[in-house]
Protein backbone atom coordinates (compact mmCIF):
# COMPACT_ATOMS: atom_id res chain seq x y z
CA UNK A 1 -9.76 -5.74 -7.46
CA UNK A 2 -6.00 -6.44 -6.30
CA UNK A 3 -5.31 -5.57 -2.87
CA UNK A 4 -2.02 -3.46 -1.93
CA UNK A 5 -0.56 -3.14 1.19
CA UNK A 6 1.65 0.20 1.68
CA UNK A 7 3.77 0.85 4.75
CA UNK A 8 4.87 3.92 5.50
CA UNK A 9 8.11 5.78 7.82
CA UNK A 10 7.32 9.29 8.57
CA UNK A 11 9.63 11.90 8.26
CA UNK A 12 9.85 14.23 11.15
CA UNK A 13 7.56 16.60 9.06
CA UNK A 14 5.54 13.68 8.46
CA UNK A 15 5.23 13.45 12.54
CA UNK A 16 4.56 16.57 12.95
CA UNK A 17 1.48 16.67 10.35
CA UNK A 18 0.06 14.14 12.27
CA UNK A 19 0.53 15.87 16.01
CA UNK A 20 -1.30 18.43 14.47
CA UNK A 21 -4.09 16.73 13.01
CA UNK A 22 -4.45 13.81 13.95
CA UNK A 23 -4.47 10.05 12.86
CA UNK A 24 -8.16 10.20 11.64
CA UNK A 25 -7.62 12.95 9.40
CA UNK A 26 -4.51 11.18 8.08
CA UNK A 27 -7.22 8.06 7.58
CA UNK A 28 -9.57 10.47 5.45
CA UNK A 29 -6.68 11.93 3.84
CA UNK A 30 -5.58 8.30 2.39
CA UNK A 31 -9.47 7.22 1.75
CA UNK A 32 -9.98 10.16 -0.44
CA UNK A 33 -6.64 9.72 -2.46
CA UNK A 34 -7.71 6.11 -2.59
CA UNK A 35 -11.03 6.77 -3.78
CA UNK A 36 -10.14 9.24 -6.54
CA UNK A 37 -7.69 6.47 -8.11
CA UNK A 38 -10.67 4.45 -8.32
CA UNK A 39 -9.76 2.30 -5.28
CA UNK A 40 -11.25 1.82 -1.55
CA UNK A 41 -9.60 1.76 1.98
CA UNK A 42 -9.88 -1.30 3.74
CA UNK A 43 -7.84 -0.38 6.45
CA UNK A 44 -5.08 1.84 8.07
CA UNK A 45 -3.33 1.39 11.43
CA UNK A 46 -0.59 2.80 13.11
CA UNK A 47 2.55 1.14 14.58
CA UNK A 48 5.44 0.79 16.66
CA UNK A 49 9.12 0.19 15.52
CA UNK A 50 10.73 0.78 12.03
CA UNK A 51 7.09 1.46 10.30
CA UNK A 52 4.52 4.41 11.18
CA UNK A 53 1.95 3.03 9.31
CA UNK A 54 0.43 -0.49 7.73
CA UNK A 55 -2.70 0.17 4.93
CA UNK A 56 -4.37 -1.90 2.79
CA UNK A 57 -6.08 -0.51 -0.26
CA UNK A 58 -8.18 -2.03 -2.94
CA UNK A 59 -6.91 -0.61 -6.08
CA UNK A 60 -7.63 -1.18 -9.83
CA UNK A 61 -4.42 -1.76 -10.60
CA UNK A 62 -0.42 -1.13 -10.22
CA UNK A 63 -0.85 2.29 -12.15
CA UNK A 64 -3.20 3.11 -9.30
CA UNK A 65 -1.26 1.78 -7.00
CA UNK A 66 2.25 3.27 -8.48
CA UNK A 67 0.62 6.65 -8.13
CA UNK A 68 -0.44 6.68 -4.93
CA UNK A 69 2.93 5.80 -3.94
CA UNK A 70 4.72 7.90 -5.84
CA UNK A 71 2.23 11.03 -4.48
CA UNK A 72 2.81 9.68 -1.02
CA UNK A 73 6.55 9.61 -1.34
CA UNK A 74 6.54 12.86 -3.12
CA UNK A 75 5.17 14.83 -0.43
CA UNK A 76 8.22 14.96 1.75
CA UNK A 77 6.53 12.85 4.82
CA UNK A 78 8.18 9.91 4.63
CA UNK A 79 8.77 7.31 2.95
CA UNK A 80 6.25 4.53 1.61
CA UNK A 81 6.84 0.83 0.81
CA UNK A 82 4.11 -0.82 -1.85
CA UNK A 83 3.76 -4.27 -1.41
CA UNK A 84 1.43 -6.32 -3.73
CA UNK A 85 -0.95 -8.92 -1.39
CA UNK A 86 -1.99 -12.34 -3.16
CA UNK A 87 -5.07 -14.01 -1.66
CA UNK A 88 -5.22 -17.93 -0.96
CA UNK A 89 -7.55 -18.31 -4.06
CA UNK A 90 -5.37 -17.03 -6.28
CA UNK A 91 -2.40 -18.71 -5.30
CA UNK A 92 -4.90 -21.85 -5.39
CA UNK A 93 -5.13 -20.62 -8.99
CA UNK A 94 -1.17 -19.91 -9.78
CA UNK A 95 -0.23 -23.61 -8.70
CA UNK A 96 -3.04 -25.00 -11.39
CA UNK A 97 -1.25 -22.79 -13.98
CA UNK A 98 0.83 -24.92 -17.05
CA UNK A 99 4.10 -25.87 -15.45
CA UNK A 100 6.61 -24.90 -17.94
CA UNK A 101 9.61 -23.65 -16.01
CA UNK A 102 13.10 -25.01 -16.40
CA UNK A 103 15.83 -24.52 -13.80
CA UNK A 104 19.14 -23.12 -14.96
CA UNK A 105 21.40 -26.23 -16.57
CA UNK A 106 18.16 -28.81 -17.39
């Protein structure tokens, strides 16, 4: 299953839902949204500096991934960055692929 890694900024709003809840319920909140998209949660951590918040989900695939970003960003807390991860095997894989690329001019 691909593997997405979302980081998110909270909005003051954002802050505030977490003061008064907590960063556990915002993990259960983000396992359940994962899980009804078909996905799992392999991991959520808070930060310090420009980003709030680092997860990795297991998703079936960009649609699942698109909407949990777009839901995310809709909400008003924040925003959310969705960044597609690429193991070692499968970039093991991509350099075996046909090389049939030509540079500009050749």
């Amino acid at each position: 299953m691909p593997k997405y890694l979302f980081v998110a900024r909270y909005s003051s709003e954002g802050v505030k839902g977490v003061l008064a809840k907590g960063g556990t319920a915002r993990r259960s909140a983000l396992e359940q949204a994962v899980a009804g998209l078909g996905g799992s949660l392999e991991s959520f951590y808070f930060a310090f500096g420009d980003d709030d918040a680092y997860v990795v989900a297991d998703l079936p695939d960009a649609v699942a991934a698109s909407a949990l970003s777009l839901q995310a960003g809709a909400s008003g807390i924040g925003s959310v960055r969705t960044v597609v991860l690429v193991s070692p095997e499968e970039i093991d894989q991509a350099a075996q692929a046909p090389k049939s690329y030509r540079p500009p001019g050749s």
